[in-house]
N, C-alpha and C. Protein backbone atom coordinates (compact mmCIF):
# COMPACT_ATOMS: atom_id res chain seq x y z
N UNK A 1 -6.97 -4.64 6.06
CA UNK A 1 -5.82 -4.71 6.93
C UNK A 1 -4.73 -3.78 6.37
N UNK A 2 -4.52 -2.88 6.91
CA UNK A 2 -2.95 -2.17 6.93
C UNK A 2 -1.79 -1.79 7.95
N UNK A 3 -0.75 -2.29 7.51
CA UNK A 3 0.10 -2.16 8.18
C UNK A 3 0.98 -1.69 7.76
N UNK A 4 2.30 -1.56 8.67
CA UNK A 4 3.38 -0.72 8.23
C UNK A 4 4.36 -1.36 7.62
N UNK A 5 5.45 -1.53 6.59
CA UNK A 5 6.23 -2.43 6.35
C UNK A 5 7.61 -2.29 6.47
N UNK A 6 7.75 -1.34 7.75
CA UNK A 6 8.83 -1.04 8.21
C UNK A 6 9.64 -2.07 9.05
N UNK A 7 10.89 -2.42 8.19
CA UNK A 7 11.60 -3.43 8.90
C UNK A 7 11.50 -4.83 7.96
N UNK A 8 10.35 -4.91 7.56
CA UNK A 8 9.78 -6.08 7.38
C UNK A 8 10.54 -6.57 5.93
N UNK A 9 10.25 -7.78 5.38
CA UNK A 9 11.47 -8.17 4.10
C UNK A 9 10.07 -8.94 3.41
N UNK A 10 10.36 -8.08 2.05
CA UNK A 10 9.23 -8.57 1.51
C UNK A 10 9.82 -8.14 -0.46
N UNK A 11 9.43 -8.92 -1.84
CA UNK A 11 9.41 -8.39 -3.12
C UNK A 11 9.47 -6.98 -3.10
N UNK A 12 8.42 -6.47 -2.74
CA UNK A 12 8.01 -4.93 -3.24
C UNK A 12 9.18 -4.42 -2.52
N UNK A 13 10.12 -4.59 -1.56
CA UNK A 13 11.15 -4.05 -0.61
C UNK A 13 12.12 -3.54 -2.21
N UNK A 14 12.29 -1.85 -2.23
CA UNK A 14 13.52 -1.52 -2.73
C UNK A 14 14.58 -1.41 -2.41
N UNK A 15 14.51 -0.63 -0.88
CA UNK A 15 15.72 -0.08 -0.08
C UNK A 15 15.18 0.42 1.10
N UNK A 16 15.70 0.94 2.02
CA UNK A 16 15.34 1.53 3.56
C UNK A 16 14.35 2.14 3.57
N UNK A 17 14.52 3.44 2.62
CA UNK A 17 13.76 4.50 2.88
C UNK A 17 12.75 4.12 2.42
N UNK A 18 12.67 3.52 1.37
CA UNK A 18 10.97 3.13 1.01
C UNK A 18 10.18 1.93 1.69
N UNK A 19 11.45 1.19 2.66
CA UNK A 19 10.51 0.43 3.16
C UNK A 19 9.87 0.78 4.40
N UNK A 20 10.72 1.98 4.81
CA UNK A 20 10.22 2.26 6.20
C UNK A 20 8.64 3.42 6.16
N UNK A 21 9.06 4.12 4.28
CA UNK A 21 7.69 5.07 4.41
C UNK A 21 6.26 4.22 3.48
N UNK A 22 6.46 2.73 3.57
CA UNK A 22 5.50 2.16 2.65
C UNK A 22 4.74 1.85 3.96
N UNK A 23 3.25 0.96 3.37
CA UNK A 23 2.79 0.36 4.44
C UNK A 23 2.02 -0.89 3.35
N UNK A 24 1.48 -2.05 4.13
CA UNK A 24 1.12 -3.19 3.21
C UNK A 24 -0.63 -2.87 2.89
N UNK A 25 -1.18 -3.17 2.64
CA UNK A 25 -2.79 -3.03 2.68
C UNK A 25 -2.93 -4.07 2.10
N UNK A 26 -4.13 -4.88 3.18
CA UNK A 26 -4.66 -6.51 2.56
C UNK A 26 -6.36 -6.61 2.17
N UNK A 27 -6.59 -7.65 1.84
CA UNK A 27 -7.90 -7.94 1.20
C UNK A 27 -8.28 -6.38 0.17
N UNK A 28 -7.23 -6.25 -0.59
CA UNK A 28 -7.78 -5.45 -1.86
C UNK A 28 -8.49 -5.76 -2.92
N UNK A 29 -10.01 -5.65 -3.09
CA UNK A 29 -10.58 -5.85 -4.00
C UNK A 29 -9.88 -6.35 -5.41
N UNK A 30 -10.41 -7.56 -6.06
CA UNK A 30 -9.32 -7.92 -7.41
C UNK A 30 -9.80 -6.92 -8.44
N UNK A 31 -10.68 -6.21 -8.07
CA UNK A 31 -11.04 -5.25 -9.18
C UNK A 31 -10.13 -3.90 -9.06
N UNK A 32 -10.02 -3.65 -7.91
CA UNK A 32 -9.36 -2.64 -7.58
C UNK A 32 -8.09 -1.69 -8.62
N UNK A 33 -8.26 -0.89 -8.76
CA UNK A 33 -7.07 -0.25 -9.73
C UNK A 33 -6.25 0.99 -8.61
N UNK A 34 -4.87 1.11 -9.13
CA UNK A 34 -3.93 1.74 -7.95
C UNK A 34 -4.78 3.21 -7.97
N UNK A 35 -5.07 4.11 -9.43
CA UNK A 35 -5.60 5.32 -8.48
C UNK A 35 -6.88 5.06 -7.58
N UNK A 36 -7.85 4.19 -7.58
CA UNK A 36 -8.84 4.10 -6.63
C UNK A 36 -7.89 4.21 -5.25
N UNK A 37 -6.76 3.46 -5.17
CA UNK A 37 -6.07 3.20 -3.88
C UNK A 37 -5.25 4.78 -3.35
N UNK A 38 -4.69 5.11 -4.37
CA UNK A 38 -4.39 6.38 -4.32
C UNK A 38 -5.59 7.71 -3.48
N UNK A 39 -6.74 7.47 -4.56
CA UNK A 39 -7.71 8.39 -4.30
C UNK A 39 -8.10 7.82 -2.51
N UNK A 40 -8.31 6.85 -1.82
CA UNK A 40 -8.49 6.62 -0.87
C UNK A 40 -7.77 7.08 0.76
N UNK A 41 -6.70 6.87 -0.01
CA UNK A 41 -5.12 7.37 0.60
C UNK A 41 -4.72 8.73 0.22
N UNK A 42 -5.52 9.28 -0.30
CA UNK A 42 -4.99 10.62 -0.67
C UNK A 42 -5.05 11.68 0.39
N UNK A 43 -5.91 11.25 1.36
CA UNK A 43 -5.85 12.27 2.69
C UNK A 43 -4.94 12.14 3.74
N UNK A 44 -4.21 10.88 3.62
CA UNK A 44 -2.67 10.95 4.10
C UNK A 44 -1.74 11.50 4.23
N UNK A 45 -1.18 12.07 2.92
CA UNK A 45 -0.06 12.89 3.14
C UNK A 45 0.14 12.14 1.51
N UNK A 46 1.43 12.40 0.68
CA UNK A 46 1.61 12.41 -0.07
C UNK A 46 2.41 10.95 -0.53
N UNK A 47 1.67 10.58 -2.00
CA UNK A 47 1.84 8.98 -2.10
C UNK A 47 2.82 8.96 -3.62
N UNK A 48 3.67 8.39 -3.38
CA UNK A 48 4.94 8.60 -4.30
C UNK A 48 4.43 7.47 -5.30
N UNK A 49 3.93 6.07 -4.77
CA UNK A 49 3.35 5.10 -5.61
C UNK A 49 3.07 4.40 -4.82
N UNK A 50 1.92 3.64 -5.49
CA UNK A 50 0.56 2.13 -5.47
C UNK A 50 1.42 0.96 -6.41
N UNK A 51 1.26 0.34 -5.49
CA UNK A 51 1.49 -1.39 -6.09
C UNK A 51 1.03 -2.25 -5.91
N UNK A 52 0.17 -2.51 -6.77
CA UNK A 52 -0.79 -3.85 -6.33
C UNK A 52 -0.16 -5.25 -7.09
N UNK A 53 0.17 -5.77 -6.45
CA UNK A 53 0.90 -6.84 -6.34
C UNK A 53 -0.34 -8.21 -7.24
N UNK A 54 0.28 -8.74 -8.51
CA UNK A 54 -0.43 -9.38 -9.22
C UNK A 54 0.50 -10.90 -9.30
N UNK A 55 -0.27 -12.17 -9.47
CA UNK A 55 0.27 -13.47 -10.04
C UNK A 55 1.08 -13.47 -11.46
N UNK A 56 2.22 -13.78 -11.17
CA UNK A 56 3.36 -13.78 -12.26
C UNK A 56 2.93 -14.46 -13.18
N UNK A 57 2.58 -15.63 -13.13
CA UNK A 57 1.85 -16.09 -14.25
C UNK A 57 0.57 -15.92 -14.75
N UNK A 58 -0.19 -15.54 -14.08
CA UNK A 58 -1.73 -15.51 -14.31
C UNK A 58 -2.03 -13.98 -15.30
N UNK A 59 -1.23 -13.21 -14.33
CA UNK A 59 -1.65 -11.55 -14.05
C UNK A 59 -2.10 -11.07 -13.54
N UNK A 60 -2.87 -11.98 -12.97
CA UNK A 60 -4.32 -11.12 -12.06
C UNK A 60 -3.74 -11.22 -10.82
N UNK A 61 -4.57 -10.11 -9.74
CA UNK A 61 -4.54 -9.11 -9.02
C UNK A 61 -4.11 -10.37 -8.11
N UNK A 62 -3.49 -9.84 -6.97
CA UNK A 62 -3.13 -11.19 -5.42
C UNK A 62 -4.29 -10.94 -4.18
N UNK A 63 -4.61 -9.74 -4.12
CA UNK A 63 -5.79 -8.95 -3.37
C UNK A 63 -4.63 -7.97 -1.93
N UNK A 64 -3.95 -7.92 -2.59
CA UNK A 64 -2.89 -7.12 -1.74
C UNK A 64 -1.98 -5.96 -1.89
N UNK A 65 -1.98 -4.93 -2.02
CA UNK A 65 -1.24 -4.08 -2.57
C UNK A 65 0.01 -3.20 -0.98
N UNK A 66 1.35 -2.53 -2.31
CA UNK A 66 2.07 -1.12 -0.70
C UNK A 66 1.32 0.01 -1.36
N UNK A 67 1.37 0.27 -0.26
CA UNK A 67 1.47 2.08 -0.84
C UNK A 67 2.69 2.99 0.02
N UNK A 68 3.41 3.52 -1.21
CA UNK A 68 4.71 4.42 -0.54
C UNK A 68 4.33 5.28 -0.72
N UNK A 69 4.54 6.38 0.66
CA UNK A 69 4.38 7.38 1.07
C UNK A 69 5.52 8.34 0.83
N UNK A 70 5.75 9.56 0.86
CA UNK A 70 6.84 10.78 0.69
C UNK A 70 7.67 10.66 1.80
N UNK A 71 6.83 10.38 2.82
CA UNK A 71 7.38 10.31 4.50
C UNK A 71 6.48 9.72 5.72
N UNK A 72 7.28 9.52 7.05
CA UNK A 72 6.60 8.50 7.54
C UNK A 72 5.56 9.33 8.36
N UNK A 73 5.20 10.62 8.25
CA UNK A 73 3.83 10.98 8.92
C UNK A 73 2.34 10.80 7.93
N UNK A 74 3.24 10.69 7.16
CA UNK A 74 1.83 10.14 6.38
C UNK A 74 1.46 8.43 6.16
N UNK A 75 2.78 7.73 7.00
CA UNK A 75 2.51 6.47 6.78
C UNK A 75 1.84 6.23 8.67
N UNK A 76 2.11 7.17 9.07
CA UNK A 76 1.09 6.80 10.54
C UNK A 76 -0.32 7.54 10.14
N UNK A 77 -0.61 8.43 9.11
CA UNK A 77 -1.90 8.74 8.98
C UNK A 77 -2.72 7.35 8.44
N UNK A 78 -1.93 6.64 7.37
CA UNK A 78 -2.58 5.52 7.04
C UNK A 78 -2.82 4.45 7.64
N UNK A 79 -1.95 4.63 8.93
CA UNK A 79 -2.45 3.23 9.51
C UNK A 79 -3.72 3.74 10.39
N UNK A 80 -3.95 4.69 10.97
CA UNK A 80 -5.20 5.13 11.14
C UNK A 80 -6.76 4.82 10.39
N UNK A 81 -6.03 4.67 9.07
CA UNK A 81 -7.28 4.20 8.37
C UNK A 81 -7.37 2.15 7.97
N UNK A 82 -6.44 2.11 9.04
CA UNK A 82 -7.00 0.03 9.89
C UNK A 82 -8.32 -0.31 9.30
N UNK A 83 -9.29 -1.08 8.71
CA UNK A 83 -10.24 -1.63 8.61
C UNK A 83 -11.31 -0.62 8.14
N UNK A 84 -11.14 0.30 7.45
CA UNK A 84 -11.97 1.11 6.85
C UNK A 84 -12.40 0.42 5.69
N UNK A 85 -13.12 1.05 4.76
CA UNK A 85 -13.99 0.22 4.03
C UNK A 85 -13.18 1.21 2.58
N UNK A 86 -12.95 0.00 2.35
CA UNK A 86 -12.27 0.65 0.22
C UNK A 86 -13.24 -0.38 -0.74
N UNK A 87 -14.04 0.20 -1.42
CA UNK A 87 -14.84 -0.51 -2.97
C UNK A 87 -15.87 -1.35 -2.02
């Protein structure tokens, strides 16, 4: 699942601009590491940073990560990639 997280109010939220060029991506593998996510997303357009969002106490992974984009044509290239297959 990916979506856009424009608008939306969420932790990973810094400020405007990054929330409007991030997007959310769900059911991320707990194995998953950010450049795999990167390398996936890399035909997007350009990815400023991966955050895979982990349990404060535990550490381990939530299965959810953003990925912020440079700008928002590369955050409509990613939603293009909806239900594609990562790991």
């Amino acid at each position: 699942e990916i979506s856009s997280t424009g608008g939306a109010s969420s932790a990973a939220d810094v400020g405007g601009a990054v929330e409007e060029n991030s997007v959310y991506v769900g059911q991320v593998d707990y194995a998953a590491k950010p450049d795999e996510l990167q390398a996936h997303f890399a035909s997007c357009g350009t990815i400023n940073r991966v955050t895979i969002l982990c349990n404060k106490i535990t550490g381990k992974p939530q299965g959810f990560a953003y990925i912020e984009f440079a700008d928002n044509e590369a955050v409509e290239n990613a939603l293009l990639l909806n239900e594609s297959l990562f790991k």
